[in-house]
N, C-alpha and C. Protein backbone atom coordinates (compact mmCIF):
# COMPACT_ATOMS: atom_id res chain seq x y z
N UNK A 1 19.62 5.99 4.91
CA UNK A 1 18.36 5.66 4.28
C UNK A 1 18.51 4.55 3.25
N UNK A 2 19.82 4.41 2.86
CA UNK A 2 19.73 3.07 1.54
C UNK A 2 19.75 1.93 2.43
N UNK A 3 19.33 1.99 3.29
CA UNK A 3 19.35 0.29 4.33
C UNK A 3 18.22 -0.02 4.45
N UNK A 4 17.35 1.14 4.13
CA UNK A 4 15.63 0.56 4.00
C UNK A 4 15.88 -0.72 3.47
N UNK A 5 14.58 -1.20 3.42
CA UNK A 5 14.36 -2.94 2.68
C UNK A 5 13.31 -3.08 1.99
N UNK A 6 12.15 -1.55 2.24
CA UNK A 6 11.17 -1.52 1.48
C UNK A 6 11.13 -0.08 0.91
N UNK A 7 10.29 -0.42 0.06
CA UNK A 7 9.77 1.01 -1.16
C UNK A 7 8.66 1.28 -1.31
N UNK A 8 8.06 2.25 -1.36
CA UNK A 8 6.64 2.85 -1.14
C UNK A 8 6.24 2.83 -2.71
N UNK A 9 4.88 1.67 -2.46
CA UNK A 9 4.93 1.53 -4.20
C UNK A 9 3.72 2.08 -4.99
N UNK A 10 2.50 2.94 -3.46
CA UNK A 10 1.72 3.86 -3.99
C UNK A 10 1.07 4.48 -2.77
N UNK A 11 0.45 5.33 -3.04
CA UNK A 11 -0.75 6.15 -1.47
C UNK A 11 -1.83 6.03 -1.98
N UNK A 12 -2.91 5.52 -1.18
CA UNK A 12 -4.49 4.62 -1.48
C UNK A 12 -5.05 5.90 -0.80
N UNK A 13 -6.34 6.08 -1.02
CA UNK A 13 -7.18 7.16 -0.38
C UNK A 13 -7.75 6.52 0.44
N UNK A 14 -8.40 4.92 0.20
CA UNK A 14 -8.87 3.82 0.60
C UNK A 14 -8.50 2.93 1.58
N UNK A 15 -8.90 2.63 2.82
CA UNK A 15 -8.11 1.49 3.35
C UNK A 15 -9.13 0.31 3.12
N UNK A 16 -10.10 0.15 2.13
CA UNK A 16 -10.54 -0.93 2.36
C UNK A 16 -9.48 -1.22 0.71
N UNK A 17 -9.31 -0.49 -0.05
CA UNK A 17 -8.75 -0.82 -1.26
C UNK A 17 -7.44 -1.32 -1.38
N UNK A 18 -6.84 -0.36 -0.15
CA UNK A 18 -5.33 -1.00 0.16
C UNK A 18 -5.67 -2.07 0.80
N UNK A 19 -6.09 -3.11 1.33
CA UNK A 19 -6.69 -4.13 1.99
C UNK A 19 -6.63 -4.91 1.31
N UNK A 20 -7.34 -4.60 -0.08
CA UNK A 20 -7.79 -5.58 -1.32
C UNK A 20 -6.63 -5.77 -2.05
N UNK A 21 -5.25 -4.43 -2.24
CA UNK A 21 -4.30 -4.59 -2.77
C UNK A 21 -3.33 -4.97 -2.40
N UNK A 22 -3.42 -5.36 -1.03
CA UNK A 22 -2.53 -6.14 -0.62
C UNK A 22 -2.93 -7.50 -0.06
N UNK A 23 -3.68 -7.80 -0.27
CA UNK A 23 -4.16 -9.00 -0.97
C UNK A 23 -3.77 -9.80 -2.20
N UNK A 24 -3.97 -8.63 -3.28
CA UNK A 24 -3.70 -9.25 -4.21
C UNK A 24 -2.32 -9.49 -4.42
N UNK A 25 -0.96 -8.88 -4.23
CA UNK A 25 0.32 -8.29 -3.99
C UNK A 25 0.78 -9.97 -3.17
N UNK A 26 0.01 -9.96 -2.32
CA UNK A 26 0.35 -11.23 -1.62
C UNK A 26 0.07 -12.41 -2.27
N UNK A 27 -1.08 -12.51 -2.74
CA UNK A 27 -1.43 -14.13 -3.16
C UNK A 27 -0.59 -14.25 -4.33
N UNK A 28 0.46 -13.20 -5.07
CA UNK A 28 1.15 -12.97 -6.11
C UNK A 28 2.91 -13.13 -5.59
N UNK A 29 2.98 -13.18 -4.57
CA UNK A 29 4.30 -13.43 -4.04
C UNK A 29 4.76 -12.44 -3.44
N UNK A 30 4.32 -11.24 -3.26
CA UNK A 30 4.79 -9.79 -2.75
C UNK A 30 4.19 -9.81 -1.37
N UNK A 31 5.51 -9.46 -0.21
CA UNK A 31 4.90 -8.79 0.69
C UNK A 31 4.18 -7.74 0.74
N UNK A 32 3.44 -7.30 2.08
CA UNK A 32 2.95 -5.90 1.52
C UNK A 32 3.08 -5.60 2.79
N UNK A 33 3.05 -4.46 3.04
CA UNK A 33 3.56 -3.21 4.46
C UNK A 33 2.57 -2.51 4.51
N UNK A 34 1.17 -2.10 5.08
CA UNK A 34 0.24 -0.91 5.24
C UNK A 34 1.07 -0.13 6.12
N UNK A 35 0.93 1.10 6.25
CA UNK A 35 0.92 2.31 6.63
C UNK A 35 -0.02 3.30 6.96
N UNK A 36 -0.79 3.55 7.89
CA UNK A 36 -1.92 4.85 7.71
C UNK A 36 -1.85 5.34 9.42
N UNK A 37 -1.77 6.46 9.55
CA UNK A 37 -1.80 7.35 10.66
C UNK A 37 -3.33 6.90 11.45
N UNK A 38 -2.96 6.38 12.80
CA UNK A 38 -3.86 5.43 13.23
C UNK A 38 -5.20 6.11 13.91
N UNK A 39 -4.76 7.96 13.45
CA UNK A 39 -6.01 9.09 13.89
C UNK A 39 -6.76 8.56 12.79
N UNK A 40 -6.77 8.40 11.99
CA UNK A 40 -7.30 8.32 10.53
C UNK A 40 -7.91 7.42 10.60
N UNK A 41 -7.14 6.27 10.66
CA UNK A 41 -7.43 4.93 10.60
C UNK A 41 -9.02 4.18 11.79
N UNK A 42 -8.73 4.68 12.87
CA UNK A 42 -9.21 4.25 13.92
C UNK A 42 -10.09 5.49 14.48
N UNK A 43 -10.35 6.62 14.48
CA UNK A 43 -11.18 7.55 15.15
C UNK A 43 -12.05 8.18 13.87
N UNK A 44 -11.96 8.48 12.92
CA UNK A 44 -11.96 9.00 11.53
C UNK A 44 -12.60 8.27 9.93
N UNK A 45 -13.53 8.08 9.88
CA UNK A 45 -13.61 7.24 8.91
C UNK A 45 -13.53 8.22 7.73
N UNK A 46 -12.18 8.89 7.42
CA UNK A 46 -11.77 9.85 6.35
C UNK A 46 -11.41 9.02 5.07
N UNK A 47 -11.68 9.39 3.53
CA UNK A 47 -11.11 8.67 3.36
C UNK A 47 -10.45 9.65 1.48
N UNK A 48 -10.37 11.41 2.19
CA UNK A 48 -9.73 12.45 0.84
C UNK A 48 -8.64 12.89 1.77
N UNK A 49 -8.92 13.06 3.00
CA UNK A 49 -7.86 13.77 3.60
C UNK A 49 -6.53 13.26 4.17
N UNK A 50 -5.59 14.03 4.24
CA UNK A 50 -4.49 13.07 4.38
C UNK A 50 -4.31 11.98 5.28
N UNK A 51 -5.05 12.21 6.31
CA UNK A 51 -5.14 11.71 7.52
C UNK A 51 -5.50 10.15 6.79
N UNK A 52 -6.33 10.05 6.13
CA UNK A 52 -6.94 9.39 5.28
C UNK A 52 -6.46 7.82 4.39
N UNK A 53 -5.17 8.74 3.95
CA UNK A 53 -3.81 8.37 2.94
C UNK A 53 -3.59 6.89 4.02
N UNK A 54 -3.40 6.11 2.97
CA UNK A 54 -2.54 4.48 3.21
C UNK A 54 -1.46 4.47 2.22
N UNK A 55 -0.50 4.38 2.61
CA UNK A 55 0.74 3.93 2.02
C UNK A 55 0.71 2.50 2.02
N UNK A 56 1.50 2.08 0.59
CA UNK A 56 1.53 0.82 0.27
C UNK A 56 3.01 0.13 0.47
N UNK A 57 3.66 -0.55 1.13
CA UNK A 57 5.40 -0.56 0.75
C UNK A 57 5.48 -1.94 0.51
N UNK A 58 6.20 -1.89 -0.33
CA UNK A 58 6.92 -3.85 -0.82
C UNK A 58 8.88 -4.18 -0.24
N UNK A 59 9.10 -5.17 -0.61
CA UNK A 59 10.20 -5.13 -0.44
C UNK A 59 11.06 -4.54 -2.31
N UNK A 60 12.50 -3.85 -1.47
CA UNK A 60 12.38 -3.42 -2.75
C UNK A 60 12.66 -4.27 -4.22
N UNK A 61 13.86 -5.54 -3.79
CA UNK A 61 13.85 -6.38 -4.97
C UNK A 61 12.61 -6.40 -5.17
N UNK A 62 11.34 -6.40 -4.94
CA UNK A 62 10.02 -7.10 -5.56
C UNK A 62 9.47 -5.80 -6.37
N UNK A 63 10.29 -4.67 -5.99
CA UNK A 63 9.33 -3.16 -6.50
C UNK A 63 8.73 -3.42 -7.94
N UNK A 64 9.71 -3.90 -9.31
CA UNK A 64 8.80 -3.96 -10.52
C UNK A 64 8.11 -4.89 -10.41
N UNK A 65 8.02 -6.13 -9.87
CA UNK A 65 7.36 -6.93 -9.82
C UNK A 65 5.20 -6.46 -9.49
N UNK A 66 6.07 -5.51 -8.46
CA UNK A 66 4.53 -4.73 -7.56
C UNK A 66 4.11 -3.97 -8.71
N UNK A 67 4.70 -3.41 -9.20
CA UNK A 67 4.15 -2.37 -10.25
C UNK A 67 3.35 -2.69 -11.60
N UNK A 68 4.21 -4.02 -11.80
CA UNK A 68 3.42 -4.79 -13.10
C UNK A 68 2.17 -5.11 -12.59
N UNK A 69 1.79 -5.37 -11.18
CA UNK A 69 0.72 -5.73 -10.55
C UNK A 69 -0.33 -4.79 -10.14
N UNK A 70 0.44 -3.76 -9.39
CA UNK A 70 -0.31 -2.93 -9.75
C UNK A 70 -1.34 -2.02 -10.30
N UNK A 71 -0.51 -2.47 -11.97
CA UNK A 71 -0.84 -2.05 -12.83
C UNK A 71 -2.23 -2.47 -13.48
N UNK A 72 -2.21 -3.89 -13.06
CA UNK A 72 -2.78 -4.89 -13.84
C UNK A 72 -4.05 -4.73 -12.79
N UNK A 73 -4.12 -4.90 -11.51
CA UNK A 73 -4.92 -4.19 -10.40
C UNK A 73 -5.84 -3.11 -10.89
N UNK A 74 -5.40 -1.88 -10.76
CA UNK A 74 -5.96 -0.52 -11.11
C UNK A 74 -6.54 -0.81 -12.35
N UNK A 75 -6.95 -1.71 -13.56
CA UNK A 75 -7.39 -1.63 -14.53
C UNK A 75 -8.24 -2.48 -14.58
């Protein structure tokens, strides 16, 4: 598992929000990785249940980088 290359840098309830946050992640220099179980995603317009959940992943050198952003994001 330490050969990963990315790090999970939050879980969105939202996929239009993870959309927007990886957006922003990007135009900032950060890759970004979505993740969401494609029952959810595509049959389901859920957006409390897990099914629901978007994972966010960066690469990991960039992880504080994402987080300062993040941060600055969510506020």
């Amino acid at each position: 598992m330490d050969d990963m290359k990315y790090e999970m840098l939050t879980e969105l309830t939202s996929r239009l929000e993870a959309d927007l946050l990886e957006s922003y992640l990007e135009a900032n220099g950060v890759d970004v990785e979505l993740f969401q179980e494609s029952v959810g995603h595509n049959a389901f317009p859920v957006t409390n249940e897990s099914l629901g959940l978007v994972q966010v992943f960066v690469p990991k050198e960039k992880i504080k980088q994402a987080q300062k952003l993040l941060n600055s994001f969510q506020e």
